[in-house]
PDB file of N, CA and C in Angstrom:
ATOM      1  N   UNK A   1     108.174 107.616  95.108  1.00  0.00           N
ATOM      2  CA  UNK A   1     107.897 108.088  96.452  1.00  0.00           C
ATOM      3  C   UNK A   1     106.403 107.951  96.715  1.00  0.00           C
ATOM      4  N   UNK A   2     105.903 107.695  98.112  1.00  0.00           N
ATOM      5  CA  UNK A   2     104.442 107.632  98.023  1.00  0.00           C
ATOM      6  C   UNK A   2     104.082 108.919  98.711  1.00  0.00           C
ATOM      7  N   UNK A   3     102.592 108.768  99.423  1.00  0.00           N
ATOM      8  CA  UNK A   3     102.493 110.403 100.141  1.00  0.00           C
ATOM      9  C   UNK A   3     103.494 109.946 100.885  1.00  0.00           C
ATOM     10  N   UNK A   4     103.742 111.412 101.658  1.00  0.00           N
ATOM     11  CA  UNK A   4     104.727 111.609 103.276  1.00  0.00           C
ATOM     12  C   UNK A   4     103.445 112.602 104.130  1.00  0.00           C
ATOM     13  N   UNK A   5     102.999 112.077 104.875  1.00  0.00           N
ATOM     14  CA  UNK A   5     102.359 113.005 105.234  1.00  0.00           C
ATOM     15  C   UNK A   5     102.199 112.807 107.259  1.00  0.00           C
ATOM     16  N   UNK A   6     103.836 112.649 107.052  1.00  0.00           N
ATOM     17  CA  UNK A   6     103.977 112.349 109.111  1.00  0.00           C
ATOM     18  C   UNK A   6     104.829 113.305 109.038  1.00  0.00           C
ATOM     19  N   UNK A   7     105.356 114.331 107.878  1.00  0.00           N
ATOM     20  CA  UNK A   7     106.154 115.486 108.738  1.00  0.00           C
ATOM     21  C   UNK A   7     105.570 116.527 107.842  1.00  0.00           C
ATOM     22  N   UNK A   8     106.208 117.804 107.850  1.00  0.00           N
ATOM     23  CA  UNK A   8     105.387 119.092 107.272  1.00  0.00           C
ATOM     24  C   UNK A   8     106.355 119.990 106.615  1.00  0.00           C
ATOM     25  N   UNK A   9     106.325 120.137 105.188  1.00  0.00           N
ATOM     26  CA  UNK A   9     105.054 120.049 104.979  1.00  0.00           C
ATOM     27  C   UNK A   9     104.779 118.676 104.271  1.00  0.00           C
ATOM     28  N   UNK A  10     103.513 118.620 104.014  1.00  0.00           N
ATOM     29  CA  UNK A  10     103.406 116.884 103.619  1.00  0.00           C
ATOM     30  C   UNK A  10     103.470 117.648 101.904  1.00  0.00           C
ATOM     31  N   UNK A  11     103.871 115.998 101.141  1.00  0.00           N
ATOM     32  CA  UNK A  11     104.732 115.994 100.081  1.00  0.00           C
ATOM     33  C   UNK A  11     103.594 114.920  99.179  1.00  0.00           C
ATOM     34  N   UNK A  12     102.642 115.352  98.584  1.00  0.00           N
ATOM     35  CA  UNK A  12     102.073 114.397  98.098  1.00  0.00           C
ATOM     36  C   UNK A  12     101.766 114.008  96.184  1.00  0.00           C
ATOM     37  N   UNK A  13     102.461 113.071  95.824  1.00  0.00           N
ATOM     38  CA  UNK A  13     102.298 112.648  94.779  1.00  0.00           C
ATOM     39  C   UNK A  13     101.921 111.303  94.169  1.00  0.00           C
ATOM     40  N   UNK A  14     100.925 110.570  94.625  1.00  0.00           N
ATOM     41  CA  UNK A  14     100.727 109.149  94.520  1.00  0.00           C
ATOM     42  C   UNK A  14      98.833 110.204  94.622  1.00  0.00           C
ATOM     43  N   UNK A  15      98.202 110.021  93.332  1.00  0.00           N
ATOM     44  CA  UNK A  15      96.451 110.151  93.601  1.00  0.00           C
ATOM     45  C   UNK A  15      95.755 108.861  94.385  1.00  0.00           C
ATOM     46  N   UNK A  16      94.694 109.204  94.969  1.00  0.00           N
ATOM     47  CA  UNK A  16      94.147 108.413  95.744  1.00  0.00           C
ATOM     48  C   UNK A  16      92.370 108.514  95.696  1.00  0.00           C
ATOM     49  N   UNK A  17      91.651 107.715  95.505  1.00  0.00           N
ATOM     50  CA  UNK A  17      90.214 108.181  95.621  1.00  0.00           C
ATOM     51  C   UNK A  17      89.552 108.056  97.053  1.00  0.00           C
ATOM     52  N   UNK A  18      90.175 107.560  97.358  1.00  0.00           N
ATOM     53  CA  UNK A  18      89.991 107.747  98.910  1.00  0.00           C
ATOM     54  C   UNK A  18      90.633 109.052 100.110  1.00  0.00           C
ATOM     55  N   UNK A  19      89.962 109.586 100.586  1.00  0.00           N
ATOM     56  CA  UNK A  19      90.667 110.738 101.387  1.00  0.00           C
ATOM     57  C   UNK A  19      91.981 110.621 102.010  1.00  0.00           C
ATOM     58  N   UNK A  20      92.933 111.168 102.260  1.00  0.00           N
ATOM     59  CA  UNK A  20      94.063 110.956 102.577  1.00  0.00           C
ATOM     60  C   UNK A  20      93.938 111.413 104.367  1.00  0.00           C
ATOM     61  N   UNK A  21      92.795 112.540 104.709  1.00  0.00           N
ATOM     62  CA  UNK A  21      92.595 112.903 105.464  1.00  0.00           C
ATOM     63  C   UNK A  21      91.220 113.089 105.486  1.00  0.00           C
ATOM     64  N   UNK A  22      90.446 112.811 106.545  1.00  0.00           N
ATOM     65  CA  UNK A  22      89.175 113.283 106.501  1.00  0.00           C
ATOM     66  C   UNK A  22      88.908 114.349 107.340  1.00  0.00           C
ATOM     67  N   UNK A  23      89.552 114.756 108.548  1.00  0.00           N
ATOM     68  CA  UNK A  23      88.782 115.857 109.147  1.00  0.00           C
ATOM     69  C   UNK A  23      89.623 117.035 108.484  1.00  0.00           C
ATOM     70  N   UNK A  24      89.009 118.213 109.310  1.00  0.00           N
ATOM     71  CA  UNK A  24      89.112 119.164 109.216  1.00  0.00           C
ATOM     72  C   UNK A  24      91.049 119.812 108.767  1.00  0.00           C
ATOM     73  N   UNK A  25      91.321 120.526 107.788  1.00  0.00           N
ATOM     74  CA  UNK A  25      92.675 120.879 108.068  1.00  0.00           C
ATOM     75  C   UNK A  25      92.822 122.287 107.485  1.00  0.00           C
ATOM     76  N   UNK A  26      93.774 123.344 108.037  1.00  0.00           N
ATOM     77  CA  UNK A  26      93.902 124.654 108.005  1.00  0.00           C
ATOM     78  C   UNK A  26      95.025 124.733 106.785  1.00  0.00           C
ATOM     79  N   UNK A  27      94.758 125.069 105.800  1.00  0.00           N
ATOM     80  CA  UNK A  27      95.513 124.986 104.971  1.00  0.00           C
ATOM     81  C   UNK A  27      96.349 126.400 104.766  1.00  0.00           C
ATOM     82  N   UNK A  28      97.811 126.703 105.080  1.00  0.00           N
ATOM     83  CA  UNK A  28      98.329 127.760 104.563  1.00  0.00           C
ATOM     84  C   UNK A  28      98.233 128.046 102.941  1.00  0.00           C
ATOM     85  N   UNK A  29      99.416 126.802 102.223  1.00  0.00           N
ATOM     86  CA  UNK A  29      99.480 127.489 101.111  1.00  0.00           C
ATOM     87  C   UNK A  29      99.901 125.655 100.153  1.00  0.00           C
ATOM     88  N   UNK A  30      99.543 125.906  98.915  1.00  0.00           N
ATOM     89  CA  UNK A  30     100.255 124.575  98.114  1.00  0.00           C
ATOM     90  C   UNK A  30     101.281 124.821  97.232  1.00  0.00           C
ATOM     91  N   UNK A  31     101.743 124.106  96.732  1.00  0.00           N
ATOM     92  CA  UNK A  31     103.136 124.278  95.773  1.00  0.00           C
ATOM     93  C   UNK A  31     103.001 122.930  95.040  1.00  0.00           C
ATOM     94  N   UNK A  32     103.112 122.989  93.749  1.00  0.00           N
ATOM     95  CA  UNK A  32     103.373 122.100  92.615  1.00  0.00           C
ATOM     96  C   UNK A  32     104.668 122.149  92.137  1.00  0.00           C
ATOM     97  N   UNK A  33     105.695 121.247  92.570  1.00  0.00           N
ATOM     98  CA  UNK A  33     106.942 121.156  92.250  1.00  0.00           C
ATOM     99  C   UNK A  33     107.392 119.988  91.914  1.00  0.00           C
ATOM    100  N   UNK A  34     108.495 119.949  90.681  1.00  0.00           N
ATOM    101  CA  UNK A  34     109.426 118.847  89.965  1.00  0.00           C
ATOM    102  C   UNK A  34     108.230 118.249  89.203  1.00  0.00           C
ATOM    103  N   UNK A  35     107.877 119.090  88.390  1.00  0.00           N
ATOM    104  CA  UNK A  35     106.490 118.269  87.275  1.00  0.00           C
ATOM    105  C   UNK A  35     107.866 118.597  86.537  1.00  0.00           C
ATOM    106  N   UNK A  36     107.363 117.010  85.289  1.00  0.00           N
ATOM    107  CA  UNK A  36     108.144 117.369  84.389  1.00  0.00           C
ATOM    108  C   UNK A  36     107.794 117.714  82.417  1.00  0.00           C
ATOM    109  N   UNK A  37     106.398 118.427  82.751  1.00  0.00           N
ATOM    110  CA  UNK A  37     106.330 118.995  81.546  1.00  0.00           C
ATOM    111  C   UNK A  37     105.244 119.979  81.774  1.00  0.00           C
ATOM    112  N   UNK A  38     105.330 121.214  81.163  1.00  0.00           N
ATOM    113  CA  UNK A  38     104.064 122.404  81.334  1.00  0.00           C
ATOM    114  C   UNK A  38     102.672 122.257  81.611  1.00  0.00           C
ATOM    115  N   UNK A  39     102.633 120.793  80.720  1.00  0.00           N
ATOM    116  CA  UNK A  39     101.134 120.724  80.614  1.00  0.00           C
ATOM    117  C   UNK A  39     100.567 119.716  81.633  1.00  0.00           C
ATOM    118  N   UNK A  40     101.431 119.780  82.542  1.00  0.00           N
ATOM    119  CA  UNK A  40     100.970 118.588  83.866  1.00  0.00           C
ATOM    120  C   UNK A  40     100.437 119.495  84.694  1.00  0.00           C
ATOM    121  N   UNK A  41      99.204 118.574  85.257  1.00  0.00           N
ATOM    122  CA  UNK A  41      98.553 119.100  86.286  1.00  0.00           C
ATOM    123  C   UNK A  41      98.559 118.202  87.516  1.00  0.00           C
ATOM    124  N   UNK A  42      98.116 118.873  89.002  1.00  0.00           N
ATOM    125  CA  UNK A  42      97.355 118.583  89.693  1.00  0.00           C
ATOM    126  C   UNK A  42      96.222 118.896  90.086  1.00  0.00           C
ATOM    127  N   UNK A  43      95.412 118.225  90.625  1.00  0.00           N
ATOM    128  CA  UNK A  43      93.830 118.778  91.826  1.00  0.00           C
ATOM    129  C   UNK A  43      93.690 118.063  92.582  1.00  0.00           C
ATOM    130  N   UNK A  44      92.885 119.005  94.168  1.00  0.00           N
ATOM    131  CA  UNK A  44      93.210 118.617  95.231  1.00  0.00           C
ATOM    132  C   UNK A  44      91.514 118.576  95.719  1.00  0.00           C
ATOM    133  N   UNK A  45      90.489 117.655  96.342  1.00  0.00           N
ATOM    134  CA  UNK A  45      89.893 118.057  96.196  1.00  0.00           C
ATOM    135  C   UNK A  45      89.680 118.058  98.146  1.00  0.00           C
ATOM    136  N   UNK A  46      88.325 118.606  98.493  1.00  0.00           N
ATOM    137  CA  UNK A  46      88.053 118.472  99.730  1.00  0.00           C
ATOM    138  C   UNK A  46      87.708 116.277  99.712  1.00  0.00           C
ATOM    139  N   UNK A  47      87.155 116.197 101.149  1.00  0.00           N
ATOM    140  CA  UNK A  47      86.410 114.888 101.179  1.00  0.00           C
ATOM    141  C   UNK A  47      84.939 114.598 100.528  1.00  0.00           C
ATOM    142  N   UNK A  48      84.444 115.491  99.966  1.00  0.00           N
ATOM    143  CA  UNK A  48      83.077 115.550 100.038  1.00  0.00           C
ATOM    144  C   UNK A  48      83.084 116.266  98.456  1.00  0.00           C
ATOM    145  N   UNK A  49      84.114 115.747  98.037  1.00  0.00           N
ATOM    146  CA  UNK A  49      84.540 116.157  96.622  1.00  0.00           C
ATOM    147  C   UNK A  49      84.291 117.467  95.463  1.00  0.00           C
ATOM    148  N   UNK A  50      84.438 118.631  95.941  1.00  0.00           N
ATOM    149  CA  UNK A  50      84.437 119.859  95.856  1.00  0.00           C
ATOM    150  C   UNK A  50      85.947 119.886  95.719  1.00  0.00           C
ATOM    151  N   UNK A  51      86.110 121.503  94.232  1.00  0.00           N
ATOM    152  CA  UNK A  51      87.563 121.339  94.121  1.00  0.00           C
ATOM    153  C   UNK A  51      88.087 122.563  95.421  1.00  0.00           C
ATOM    154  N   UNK A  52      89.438 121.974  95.204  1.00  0.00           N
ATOM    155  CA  UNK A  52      90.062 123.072  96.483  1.00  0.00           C
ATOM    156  C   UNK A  52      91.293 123.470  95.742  1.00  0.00           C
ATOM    157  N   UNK A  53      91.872 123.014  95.080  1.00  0.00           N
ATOM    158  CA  UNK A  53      93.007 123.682  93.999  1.00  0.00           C
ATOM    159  C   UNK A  53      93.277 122.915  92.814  1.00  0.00           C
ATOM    160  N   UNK A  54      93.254 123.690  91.878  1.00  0.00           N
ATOM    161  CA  UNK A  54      94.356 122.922  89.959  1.00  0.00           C
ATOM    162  C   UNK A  54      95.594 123.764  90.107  1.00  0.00           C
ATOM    163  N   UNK A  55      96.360 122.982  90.090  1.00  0.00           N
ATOM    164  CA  UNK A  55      97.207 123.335  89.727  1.00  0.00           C
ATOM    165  C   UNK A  55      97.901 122.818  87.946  1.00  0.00           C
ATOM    166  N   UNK A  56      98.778 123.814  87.412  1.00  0.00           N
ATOM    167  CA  UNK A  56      98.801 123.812  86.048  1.00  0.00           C
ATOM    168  C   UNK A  56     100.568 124.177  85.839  1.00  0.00           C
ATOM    169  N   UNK A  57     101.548 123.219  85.161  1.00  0.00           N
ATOM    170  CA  UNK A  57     102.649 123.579  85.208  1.00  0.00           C
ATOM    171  C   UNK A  57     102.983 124.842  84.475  1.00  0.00           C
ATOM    172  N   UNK A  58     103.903 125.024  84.704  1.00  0.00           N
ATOM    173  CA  UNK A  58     104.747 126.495  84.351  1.00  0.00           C
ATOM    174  C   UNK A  58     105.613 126.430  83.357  1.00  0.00           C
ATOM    175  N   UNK A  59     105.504 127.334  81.702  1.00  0.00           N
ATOM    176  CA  UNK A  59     106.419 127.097  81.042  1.00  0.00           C
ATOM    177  C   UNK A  59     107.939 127.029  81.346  1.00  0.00           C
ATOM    178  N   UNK A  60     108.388 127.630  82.211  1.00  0.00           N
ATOM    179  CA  UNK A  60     109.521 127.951  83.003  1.00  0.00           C
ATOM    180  C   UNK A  60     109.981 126.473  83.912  1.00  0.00           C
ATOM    181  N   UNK A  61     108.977 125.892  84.410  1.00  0.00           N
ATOM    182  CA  UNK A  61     109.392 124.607  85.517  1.00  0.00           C
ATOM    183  C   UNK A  61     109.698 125.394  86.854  1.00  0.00           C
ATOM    184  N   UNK A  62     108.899 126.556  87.006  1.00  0.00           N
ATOM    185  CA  UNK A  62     109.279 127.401  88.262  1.00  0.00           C
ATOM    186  C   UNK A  62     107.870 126.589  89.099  1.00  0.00           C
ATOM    187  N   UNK A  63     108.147 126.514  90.563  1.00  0.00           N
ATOM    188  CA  UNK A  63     107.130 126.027  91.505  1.00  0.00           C
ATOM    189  C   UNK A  63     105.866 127.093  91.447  1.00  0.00           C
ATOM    190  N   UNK A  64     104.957 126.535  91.193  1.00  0.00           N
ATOM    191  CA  UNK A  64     103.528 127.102  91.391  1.00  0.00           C
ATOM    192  C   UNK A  64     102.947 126.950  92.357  1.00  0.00           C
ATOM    193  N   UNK A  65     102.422 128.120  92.714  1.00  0.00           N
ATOM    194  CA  UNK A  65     102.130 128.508  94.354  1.00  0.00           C
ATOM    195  C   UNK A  65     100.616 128.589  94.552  1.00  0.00           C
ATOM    196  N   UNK A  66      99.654 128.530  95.285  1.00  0.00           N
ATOM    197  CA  UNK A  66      97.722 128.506  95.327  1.00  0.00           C
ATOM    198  C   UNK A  66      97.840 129.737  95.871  1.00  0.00           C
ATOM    199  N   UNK A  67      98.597 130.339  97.216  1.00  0.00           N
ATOM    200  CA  UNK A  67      97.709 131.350  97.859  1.00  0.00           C
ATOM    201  C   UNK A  67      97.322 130.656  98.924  1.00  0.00           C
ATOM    202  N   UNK A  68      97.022 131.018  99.656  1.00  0.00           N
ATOM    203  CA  UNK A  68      96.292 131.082 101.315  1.00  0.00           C
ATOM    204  C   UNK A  68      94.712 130.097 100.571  1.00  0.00           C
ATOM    205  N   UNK A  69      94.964 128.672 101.205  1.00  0.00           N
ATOM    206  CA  UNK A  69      93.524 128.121 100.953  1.00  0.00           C
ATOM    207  C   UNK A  69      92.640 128.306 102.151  1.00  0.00           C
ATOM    208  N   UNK A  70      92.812 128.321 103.783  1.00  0.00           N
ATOM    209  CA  UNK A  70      92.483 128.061 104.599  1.00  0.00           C
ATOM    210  C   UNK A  70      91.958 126.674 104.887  1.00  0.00           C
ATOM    211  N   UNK A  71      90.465 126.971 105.516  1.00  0.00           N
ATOM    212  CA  UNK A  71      89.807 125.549 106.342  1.00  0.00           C
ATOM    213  C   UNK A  71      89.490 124.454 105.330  1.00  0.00           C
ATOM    214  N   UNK A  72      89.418 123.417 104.830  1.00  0.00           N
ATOM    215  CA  UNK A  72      88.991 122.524 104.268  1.00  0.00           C
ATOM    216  C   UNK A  72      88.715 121.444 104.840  1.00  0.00           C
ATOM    217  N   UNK A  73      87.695 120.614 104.582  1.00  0.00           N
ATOM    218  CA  UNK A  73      87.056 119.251 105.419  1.00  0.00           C
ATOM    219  C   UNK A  73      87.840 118.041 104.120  1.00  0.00           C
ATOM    220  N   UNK A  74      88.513 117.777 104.526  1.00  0.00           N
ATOM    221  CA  UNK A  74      89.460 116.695 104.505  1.00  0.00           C
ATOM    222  C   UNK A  74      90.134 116.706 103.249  1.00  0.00           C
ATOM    223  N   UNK A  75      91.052 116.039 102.859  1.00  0.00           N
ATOM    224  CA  UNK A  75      91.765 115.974 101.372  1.00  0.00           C
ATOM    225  C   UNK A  75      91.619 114.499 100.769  1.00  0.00           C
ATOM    226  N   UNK A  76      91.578 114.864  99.025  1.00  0.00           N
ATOM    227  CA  UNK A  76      91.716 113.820  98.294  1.00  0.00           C
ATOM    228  C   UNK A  76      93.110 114.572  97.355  1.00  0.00           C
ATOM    229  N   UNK A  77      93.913 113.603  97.318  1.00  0.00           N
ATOM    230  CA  UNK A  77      94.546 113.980  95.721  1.00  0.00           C
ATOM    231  C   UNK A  77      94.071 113.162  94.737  1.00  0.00           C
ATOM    232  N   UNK A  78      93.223 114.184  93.943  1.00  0.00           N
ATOM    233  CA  UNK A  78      92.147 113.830  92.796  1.00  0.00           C
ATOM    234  C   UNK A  78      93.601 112.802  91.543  1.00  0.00           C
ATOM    235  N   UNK A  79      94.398 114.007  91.288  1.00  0.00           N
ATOM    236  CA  UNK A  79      95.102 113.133  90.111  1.00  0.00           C
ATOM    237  C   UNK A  79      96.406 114.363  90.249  1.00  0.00           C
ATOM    238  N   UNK A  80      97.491 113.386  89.905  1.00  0.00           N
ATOM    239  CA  UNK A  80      98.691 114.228  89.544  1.00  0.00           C
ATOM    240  C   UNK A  80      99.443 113.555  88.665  1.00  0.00           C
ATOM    241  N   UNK A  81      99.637 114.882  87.175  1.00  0.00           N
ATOM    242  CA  UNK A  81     100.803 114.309  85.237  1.00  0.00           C
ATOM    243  C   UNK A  81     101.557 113.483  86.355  1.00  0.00           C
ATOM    244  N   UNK A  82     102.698 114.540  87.162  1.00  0.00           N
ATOM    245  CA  UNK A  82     103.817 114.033  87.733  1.00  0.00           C
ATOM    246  C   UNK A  82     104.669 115.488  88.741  1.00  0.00           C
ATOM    247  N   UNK A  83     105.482 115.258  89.326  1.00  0.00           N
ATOM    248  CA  UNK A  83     105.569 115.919  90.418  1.00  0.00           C
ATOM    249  C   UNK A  83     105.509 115.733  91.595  1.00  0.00           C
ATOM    250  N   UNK A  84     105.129 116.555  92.582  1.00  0.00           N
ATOM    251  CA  UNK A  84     105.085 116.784  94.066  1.00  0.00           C
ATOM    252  C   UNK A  84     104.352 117.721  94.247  1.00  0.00           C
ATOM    253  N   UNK A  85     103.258 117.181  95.066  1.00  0.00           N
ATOM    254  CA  UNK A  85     102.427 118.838  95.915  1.00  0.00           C
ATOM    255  C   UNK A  85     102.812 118.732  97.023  1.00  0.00           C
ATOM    256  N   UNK A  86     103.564 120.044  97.563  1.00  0.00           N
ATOM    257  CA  UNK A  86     103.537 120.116  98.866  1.00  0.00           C
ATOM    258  C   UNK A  86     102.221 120.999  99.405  1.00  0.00           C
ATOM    259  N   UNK A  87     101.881 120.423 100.791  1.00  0.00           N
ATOM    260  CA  UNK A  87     100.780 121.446 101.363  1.00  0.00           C
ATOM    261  C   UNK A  87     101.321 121.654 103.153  1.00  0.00           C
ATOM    262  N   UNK A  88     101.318 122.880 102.683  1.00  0.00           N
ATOM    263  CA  UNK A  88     101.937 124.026 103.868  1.00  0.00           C
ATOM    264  C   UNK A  88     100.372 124.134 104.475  1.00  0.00           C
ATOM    265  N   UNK A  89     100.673 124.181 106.074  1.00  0.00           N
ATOM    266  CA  UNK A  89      99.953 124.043 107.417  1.00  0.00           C
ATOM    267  C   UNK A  89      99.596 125.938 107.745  1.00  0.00           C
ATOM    268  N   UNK A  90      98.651 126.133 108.449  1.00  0.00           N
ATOM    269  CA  UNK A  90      98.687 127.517 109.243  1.00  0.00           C
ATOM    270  C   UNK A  90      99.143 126.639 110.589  1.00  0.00           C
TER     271      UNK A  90
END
């Protein structure tokens, strides 16, 4: 699958060093889901390459949740083991 990021929430698992978005976006919340081993990660960073979330799998394989990120100036997906980040909108 590559990103999806024309419906919401966007579904992103393909890393990119290039921004996926550059302006401004209101971030509700992220979720790291269907990794398939504990020790997989993701990170998300802004455009201007500052981190904005790690995420770290779950012995369980239960979805891991960030919390309320808010405003961020644009997105990179730095790197993802394997999985899906979804990122939920305000």
């Amino acid at each position: 699958m590559a990103n999806q990021l024309s419906a919401r929430p966007w579904a992103l698992d393909t890393p990119s060093a290039i921004p996926l978005w550059s302006t401004p976006l209101n971030i509700g919340n992220i979720e790291f889901i269907n990794y398939t081993n504990e020790q997989d990660c993701a990170q998300i960073l802004d455009k201007n390459g500052n981190v904005v979330w790690v995420a770290n799998g779950a012995d369980d394989f239960s979805p891991v949740r960030s919390g309320p990120i808010g405003w961020i100036e644009g997105l990179i997906l730095d790197y993802i083991d394997s999985g899906v980040l979804l990122i939920y909108f305000k």
